[in-house]
N, C-alpha and C. Protein backbone atom coordinates (compact mmCIF):
# COMPACT_ATOMS: atom_id res chain seq x y z
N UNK A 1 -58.22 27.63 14.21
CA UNK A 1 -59.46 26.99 13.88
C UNK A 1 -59.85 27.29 12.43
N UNK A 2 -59.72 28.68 11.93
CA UNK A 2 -59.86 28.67 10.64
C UNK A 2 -59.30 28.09 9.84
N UNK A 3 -57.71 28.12 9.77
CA UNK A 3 -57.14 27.01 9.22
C UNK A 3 -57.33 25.89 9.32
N UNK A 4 -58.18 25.41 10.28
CA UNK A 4 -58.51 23.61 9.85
C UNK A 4 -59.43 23.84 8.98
N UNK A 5 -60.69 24.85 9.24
CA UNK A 5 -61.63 24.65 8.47
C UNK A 5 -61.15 24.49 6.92
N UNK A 6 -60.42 25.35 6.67
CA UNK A 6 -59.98 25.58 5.30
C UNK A 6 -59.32 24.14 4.38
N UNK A 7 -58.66 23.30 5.62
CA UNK A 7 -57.70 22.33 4.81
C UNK A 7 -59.13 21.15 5.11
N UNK A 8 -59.84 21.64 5.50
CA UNK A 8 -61.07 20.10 5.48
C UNK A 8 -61.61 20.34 4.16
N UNK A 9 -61.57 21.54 3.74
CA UNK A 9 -62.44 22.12 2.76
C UNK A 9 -61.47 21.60 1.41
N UNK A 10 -60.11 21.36 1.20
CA UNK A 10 -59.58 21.65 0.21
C UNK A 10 -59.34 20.25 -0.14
N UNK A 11 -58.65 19.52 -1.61
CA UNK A 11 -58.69 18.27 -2.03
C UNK A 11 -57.32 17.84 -1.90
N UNK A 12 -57.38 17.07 -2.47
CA UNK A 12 -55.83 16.33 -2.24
C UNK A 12 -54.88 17.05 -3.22
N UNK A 13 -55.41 17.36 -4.31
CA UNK A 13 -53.97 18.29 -5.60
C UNK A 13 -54.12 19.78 -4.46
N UNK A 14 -54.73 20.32 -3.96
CA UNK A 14 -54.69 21.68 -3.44
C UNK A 14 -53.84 21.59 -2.43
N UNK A 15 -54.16 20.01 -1.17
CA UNK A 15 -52.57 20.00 -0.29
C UNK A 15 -51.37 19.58 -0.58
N UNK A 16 -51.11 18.64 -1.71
CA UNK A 16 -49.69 18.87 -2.39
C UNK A 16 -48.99 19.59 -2.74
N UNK A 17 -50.32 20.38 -3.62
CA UNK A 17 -49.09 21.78 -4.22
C UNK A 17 -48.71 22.57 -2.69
N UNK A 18 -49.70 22.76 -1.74
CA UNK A 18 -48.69 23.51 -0.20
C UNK A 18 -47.55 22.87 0.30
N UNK A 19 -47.72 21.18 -0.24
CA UNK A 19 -46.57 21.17 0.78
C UNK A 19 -45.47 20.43 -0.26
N UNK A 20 -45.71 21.03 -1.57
CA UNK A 20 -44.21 20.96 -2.63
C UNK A 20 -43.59 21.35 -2.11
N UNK A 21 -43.28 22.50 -1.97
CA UNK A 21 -42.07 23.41 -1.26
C UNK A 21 -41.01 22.05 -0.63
N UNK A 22 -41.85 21.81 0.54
CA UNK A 22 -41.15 20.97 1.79
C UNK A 22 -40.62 19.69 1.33
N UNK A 23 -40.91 19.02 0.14
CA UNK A 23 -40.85 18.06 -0.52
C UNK A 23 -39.52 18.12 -1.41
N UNK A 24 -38.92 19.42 -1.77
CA UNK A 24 -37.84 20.02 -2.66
C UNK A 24 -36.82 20.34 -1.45
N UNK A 25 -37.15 20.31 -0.12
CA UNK A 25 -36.06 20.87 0.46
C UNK A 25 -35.49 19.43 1.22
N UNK A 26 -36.64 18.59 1.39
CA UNK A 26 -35.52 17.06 1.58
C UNK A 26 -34.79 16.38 1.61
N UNK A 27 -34.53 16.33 -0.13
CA UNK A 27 -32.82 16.05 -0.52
C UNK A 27 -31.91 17.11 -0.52
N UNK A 28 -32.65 18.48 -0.31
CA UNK A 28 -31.00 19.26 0.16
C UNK A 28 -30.54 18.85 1.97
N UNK A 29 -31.68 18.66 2.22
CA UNK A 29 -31.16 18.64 4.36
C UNK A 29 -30.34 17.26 4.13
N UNK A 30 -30.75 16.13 3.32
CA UNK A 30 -30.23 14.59 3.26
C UNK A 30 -28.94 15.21 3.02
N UNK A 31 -29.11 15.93 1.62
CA UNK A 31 -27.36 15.81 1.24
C UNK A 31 -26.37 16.59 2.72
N UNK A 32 -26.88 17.80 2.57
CA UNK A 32 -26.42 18.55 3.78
C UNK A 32 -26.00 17.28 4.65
N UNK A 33 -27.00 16.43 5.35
CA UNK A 33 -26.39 15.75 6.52
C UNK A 33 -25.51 14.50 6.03
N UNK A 34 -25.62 14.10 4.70
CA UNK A 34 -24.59 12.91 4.39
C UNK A 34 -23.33 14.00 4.38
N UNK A 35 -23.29 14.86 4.06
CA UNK A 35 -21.68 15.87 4.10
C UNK A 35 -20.95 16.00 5.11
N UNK A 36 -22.27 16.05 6.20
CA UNK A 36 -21.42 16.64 7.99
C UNK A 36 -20.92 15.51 8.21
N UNK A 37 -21.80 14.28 8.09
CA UNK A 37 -21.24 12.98 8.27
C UNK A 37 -20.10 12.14 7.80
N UNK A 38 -19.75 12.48 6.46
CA UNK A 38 -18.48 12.21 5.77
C UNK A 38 -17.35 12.95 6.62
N UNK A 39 -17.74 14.18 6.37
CA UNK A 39 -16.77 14.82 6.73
C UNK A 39 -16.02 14.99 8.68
N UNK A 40 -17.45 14.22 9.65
CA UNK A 40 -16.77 13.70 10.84
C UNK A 40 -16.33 12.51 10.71
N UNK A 41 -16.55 11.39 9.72
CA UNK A 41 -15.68 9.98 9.83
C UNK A 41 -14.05 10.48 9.23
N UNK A 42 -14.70 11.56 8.27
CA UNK A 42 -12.88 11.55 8.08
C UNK A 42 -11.78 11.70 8.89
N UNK A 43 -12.47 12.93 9.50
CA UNK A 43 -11.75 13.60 10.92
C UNK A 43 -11.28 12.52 12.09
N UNK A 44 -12.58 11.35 12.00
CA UNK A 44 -12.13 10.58 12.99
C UNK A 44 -11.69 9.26 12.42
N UNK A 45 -11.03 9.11 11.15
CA UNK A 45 -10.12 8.39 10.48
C UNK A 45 -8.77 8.62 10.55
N UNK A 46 -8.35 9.87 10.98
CA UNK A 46 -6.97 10.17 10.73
C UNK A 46 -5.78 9.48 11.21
N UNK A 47 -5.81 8.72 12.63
CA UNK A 47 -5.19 8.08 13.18
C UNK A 47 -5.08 6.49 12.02
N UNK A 48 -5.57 6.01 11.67
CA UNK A 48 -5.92 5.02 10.69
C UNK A 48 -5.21 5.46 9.60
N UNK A 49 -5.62 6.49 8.78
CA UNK A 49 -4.66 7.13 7.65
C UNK A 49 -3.39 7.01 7.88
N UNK A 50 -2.64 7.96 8.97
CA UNK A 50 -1.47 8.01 9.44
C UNK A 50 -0.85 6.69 9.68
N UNK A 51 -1.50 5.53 9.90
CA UNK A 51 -0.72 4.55 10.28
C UNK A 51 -0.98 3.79 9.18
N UNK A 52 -1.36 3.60 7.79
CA UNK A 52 -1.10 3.05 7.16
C UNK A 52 -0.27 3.93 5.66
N UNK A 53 -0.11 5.16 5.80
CA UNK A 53 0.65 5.76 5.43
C UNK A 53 2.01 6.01 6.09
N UNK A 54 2.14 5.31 6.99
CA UNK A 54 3.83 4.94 7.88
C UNK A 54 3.89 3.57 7.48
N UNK A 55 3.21 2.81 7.05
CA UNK A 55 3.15 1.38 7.22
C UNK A 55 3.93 1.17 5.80
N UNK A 56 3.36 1.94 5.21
CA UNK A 56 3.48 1.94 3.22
C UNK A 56 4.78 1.55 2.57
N UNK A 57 5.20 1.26 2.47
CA UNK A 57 6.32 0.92 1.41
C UNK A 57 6.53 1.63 0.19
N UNK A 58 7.56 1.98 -0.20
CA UNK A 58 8.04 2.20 -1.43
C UNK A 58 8.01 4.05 -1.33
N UNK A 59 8.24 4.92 0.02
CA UNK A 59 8.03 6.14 0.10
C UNK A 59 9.80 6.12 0.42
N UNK A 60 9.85 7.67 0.25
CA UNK A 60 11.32 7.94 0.99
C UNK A 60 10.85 8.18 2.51
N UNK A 61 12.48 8.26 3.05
CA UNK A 61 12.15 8.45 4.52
C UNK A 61 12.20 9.95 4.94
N UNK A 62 12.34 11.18 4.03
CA UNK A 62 12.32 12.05 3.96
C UNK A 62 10.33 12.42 3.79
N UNK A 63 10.28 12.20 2.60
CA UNK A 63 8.58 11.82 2.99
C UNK A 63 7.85 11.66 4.35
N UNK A 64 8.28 10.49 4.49
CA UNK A 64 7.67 9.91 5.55
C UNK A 64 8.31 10.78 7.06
N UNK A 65 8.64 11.39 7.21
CA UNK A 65 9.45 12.59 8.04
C UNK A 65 8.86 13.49 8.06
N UNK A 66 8.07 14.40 6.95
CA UNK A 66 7.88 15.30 6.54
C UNK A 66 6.02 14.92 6.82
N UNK A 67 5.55 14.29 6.83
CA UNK A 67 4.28 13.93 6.61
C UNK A 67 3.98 13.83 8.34
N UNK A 68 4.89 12.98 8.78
CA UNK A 68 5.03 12.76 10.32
C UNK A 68 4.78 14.27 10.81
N UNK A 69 5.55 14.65 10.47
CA UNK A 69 5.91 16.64 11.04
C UNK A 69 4.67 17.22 11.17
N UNK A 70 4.30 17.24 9.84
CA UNK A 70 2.88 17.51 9.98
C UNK A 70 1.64 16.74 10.39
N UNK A 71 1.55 15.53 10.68
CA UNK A 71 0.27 15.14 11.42
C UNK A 71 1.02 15.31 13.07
N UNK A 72 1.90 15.39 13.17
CA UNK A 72 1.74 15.81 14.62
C UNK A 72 1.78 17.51 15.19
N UNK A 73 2.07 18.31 14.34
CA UNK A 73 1.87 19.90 14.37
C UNK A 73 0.47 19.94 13.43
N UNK A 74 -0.30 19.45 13.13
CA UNK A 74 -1.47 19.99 12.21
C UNK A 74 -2.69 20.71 13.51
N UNK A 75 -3.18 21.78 12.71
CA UNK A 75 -4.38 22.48 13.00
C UNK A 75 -4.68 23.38 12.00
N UNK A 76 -5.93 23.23 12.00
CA UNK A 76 -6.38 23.92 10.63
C UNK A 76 -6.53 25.44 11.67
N UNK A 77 -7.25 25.98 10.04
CA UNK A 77 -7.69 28.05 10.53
C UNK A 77 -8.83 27.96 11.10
N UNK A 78 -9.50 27.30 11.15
CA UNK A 78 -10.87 27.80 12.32
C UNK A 78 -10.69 26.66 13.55
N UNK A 79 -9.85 25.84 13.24
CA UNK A 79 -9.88 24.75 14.92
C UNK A 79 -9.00 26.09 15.67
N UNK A 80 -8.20 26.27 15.01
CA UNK A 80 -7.24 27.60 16.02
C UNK A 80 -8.39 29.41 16.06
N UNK A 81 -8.88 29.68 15.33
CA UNK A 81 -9.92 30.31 15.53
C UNK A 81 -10.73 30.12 17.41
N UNK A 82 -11.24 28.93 16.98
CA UNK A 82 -11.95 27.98 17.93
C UNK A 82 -11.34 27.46 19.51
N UNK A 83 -10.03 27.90 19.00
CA UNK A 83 -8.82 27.07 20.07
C UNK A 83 -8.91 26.13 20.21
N UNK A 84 -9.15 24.80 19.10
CA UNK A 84 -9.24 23.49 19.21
C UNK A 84 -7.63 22.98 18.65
N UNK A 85 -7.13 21.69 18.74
CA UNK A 85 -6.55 21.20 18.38
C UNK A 85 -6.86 19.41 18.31
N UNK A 86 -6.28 18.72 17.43
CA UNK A 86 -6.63 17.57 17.00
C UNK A 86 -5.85 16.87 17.65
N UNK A 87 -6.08 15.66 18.01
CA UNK A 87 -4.96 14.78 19.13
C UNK A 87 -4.43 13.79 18.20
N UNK A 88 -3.57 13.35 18.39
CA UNK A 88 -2.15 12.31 17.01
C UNK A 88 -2.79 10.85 17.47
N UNK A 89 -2.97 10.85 18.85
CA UNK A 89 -3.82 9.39 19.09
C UNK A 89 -5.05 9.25 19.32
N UNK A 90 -5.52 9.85 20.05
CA UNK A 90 -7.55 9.42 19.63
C UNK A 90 -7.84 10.34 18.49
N UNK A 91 -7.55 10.90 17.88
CA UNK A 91 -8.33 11.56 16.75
C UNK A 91 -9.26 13.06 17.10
N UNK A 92 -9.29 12.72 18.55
CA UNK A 92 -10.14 14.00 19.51
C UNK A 92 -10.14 15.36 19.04
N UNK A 93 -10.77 16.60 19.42
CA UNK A 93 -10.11 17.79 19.54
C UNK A 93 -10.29 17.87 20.76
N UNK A 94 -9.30 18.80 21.03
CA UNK A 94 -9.30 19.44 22.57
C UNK A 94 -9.07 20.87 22.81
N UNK A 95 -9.38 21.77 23.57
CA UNK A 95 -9.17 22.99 23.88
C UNK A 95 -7.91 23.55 24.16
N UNK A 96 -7.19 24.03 23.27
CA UNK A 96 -5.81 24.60 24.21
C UNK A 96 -5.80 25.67 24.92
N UNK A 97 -6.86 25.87 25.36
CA UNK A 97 -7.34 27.30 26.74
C UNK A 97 -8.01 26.43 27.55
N UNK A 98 -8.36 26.57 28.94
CA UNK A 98 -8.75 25.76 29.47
C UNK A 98 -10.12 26.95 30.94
N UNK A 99 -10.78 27.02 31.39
CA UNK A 99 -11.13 27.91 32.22
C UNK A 99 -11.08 27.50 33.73
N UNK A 100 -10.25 28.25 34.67
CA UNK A 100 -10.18 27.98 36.25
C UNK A 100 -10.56 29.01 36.24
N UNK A 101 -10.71 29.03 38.06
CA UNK A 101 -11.35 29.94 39.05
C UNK A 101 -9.44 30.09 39.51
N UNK A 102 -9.03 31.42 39.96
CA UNK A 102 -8.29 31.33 40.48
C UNK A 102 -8.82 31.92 41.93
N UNK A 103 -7.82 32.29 42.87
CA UNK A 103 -7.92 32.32 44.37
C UNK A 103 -8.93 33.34 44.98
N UNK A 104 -9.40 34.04 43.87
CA UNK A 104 -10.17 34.72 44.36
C UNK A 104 -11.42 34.46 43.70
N UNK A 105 -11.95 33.62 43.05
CA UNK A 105 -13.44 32.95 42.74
C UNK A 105 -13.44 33.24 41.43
N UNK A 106 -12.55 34.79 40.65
CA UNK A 106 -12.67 34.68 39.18
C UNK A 106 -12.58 33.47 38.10
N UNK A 107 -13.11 33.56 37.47
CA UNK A 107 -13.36 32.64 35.97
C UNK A 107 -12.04 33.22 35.33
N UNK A 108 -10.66 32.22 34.78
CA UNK A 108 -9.61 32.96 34.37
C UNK A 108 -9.06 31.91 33.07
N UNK A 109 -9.19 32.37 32.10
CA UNK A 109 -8.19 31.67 30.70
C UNK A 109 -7.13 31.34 30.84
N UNK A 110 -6.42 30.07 31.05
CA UNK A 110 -4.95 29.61 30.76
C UNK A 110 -4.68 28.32 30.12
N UNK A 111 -3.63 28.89 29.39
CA UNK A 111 -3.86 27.47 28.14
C UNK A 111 -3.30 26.54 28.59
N UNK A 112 -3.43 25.35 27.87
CA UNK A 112 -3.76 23.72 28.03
C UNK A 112 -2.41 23.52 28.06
N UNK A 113 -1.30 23.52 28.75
CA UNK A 113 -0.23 22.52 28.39
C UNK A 113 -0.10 21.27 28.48
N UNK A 114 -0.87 20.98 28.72
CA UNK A 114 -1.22 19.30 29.31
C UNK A 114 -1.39 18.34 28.06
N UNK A 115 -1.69 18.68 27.12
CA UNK A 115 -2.24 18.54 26.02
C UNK A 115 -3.82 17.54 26.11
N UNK A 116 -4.04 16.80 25.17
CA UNK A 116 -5.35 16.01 25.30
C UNK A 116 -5.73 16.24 26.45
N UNK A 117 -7.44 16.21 26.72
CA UNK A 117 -8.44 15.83 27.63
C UNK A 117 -8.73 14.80 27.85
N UNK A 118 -8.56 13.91 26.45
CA UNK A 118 -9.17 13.10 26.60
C UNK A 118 -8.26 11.75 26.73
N UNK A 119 -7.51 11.46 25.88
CA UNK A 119 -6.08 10.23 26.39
C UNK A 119 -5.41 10.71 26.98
N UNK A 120 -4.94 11.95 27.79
CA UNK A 120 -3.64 12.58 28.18
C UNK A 120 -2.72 12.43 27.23
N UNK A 121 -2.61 12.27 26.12
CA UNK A 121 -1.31 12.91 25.42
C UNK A 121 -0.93 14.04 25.05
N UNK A 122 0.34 14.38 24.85
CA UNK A 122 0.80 15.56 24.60
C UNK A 122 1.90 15.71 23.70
N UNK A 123 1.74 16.54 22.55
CA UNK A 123 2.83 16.62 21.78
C UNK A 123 3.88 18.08 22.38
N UNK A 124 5.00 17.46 21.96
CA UNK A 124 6.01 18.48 22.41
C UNK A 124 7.60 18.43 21.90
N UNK A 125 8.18 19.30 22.58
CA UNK A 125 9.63 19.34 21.36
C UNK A 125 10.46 19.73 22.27
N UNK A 126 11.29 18.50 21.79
CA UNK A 126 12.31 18.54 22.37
C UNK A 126 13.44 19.39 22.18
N UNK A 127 14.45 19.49 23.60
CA UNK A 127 15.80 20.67 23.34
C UNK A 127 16.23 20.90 21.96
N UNK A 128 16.10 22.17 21.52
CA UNK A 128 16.99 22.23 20.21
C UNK A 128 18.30 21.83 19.96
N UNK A 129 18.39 21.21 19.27
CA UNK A 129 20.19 20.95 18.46
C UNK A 129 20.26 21.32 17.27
N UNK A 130 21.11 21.70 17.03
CA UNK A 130 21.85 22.33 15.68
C UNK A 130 21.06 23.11 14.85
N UNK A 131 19.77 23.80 15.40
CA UNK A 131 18.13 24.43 14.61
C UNK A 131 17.64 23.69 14.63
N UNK A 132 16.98 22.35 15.16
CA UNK A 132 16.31 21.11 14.90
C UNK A 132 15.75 20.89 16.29
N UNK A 133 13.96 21.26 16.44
CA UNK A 133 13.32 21.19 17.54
C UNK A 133 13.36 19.76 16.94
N UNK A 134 13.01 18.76 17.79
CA UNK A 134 12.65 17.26 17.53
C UNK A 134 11.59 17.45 18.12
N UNK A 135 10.22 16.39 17.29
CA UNK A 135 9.06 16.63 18.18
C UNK A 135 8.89 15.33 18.76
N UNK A 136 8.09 15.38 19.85
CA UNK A 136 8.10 14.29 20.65
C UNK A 136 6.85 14.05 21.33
N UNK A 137 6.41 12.72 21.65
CA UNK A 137 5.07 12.79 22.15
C UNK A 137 5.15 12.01 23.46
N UNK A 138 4.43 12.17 24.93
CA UNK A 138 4.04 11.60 25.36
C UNK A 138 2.52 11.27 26.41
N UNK A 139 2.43 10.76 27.09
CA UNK A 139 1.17 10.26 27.57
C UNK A 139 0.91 9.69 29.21
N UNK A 140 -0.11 9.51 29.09
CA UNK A 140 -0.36 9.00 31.09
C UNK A 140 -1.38 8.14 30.57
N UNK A 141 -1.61 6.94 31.28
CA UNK A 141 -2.31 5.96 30.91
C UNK A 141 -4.14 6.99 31.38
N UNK A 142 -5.52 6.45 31.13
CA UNK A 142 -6.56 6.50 31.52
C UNK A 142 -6.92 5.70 31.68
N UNK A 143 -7.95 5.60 32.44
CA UNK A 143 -9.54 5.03 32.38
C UNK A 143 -10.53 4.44 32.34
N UNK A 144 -10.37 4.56 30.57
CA UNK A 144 -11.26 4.77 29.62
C UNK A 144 -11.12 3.36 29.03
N UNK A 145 -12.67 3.35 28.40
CA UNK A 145 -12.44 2.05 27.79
C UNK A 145 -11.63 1.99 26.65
N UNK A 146 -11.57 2.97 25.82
CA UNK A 146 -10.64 2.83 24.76
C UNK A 146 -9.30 2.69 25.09
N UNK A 147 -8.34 3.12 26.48
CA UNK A 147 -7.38 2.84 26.59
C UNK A 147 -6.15 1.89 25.89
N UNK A 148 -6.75 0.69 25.66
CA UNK A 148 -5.57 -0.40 25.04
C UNK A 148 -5.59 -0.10 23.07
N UNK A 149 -6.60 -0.02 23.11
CA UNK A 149 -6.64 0.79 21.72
C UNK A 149 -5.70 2.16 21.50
N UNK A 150 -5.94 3.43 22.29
CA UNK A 150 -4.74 4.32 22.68
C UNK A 150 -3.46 3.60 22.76
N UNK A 151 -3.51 2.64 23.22
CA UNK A 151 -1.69 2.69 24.29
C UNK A 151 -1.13 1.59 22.75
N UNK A 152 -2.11 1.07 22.05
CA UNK A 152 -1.24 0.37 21.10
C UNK A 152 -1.03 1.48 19.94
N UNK A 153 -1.64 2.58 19.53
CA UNK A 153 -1.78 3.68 18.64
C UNK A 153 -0.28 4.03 19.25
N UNK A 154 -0.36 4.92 19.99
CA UNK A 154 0.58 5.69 20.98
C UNK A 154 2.23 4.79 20.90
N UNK A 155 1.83 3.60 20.99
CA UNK A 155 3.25 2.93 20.95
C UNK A 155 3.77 2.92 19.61
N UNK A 156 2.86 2.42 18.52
CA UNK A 156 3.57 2.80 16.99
C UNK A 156 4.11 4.44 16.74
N UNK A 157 3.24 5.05 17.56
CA UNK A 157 3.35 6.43 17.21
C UNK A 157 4.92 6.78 17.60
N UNK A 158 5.40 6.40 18.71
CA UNK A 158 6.53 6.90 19.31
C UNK A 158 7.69 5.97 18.64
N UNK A 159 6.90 4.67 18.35
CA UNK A 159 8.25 3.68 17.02
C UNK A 159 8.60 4.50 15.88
N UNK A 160 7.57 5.03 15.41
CA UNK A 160 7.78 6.33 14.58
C UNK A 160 8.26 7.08 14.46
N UNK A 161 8.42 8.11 15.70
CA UNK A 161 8.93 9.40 15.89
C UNK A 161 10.28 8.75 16.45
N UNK A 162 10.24 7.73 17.03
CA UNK A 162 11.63 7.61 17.10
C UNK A 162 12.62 7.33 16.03
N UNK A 163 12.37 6.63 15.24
CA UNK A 163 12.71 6.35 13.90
C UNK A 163 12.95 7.02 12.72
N UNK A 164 12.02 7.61 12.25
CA UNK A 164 12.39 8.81 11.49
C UNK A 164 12.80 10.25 12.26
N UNK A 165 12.37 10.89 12.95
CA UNK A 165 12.95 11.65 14.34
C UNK A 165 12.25 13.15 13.68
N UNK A 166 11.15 13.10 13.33
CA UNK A 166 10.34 14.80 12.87
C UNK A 166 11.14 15.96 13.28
N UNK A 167 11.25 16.34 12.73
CA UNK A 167 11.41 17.91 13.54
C UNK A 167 11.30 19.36 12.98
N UNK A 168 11.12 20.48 13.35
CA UNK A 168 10.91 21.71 13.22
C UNK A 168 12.13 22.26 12.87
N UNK A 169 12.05 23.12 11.96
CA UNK A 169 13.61 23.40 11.23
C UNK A 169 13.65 24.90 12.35
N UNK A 170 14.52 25.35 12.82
CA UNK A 170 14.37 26.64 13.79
C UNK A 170 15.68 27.57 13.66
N UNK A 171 16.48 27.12 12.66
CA UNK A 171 17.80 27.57 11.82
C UNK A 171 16.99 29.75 11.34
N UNK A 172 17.54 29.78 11.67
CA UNK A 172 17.34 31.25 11.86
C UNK A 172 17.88 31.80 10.10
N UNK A 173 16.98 32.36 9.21
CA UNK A 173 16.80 32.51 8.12
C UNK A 173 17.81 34.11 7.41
N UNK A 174 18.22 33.61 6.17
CA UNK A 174 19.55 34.48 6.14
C UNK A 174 19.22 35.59 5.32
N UNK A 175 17.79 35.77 5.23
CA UNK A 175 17.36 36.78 5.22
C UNK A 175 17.10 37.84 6.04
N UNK A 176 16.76 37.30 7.01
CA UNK A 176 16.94 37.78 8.59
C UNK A 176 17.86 38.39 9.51
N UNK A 177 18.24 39.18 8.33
CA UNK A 177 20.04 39.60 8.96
C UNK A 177 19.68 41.19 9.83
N UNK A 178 20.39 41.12 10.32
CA UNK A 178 20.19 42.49 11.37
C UNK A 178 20.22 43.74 10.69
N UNK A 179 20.83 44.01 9.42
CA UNK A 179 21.02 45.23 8.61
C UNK A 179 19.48 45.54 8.47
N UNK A 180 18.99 47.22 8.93
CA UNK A 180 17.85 48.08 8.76
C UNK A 180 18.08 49.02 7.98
N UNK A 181 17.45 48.86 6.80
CA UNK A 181 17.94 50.55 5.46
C UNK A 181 16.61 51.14 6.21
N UNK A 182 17.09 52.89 6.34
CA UNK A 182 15.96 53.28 6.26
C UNK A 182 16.46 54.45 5.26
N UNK A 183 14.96 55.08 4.34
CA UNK A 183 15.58 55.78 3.55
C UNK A 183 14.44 57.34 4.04
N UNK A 184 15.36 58.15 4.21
CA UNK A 184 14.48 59.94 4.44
C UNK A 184 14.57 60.23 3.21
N UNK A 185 13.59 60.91 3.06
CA UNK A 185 13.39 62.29 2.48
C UNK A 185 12.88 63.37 2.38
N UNK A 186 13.79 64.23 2.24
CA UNK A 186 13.75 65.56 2.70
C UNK A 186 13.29 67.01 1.72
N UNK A 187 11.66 67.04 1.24
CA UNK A 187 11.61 68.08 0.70
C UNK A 187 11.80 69.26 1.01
């Protein structure tokens, strides 16, 4: 109540200057939220990127191999922090821990092999040959309304991976040799 009395009492330059402050912090919250916002369309651009950076012309196919490799193994340091991972066809993240009850009513952590929550896809790698995991993706239909949107993503995706053929180099490094120096000494 005192405080009303006070702001009935005061003029119009006396309530501006109180509420300058709030007036200076505006365009920082705007910018702040145009940032979060950029920065979720990007996230949920990537599928779009990726397919017109396969689409591209005039790259090697070593490139385009190498780029593949990595949008289908990518996770940044705090999505894995987080235990998130990014999905190659909806753009999603998903949890690679997942929480059940097992048989006795406990709450118990076991990770996601399933991959996606949300399209059912799953990236994965195939039998090694010669040091060369091949990675490979597949899927179970949903749902969902986005489905035909998925299943046409998902089909370039695998024209892709079949085509250039990604893979994880797993050639065991010749630095890595079994010889252990150890050195004593004996004052």
């Amino acid at each position: 109540m005192l405080l009303a009395t006070h702001i009935k009492d005061m003029n119009s330059g006396e309530l501006f200057s109180i509420m300058t402050p709030i007036f200076f912090l505006i365009p920082i919250v705007v910018v702040i939220i145009a940032m979060l916002m950029s920065v979720k369309y990007f996230q949920a651009c990537a599928v779009k990127r990726m397919l017109n950076y396969m689409e591209q012309g005039g790259l090697t196919e070593e490139s385009k191999r190498d780029y593949l490799k990595k949008y289908l193994t990518h996770a940044t340091n705090s999505d894995l922090r987080k235990g998130l991972r990014q999905c190659p066809v909806c753009a999603m993240k998903y949890a690679l821990k997942t929480q059940k009850t097992n048989s006795r009513g406990d709450v118990v952590e076991e990770w996601n092999y399933n991959g996606c929550t949300h399209c059912n896809t799953k990236v994965y790698e195939e039998n090694e040959t010669n040091g060369k995991a091949y990675l490979a993706v597949k899927r179970t239909p949903t749902t969902s309304v986005k489905e035909t949107e998925w299943q046409e993503t998902f089909k370039k995706l695998t024209h892709y991976i079949s085509y250039y053929r990604p893979y994880i180099d797993k050639t065991p490094d010749s630095s890595d040799g079994d010889n252990i120096t150890i050195n004593i000494t004996i004052r």
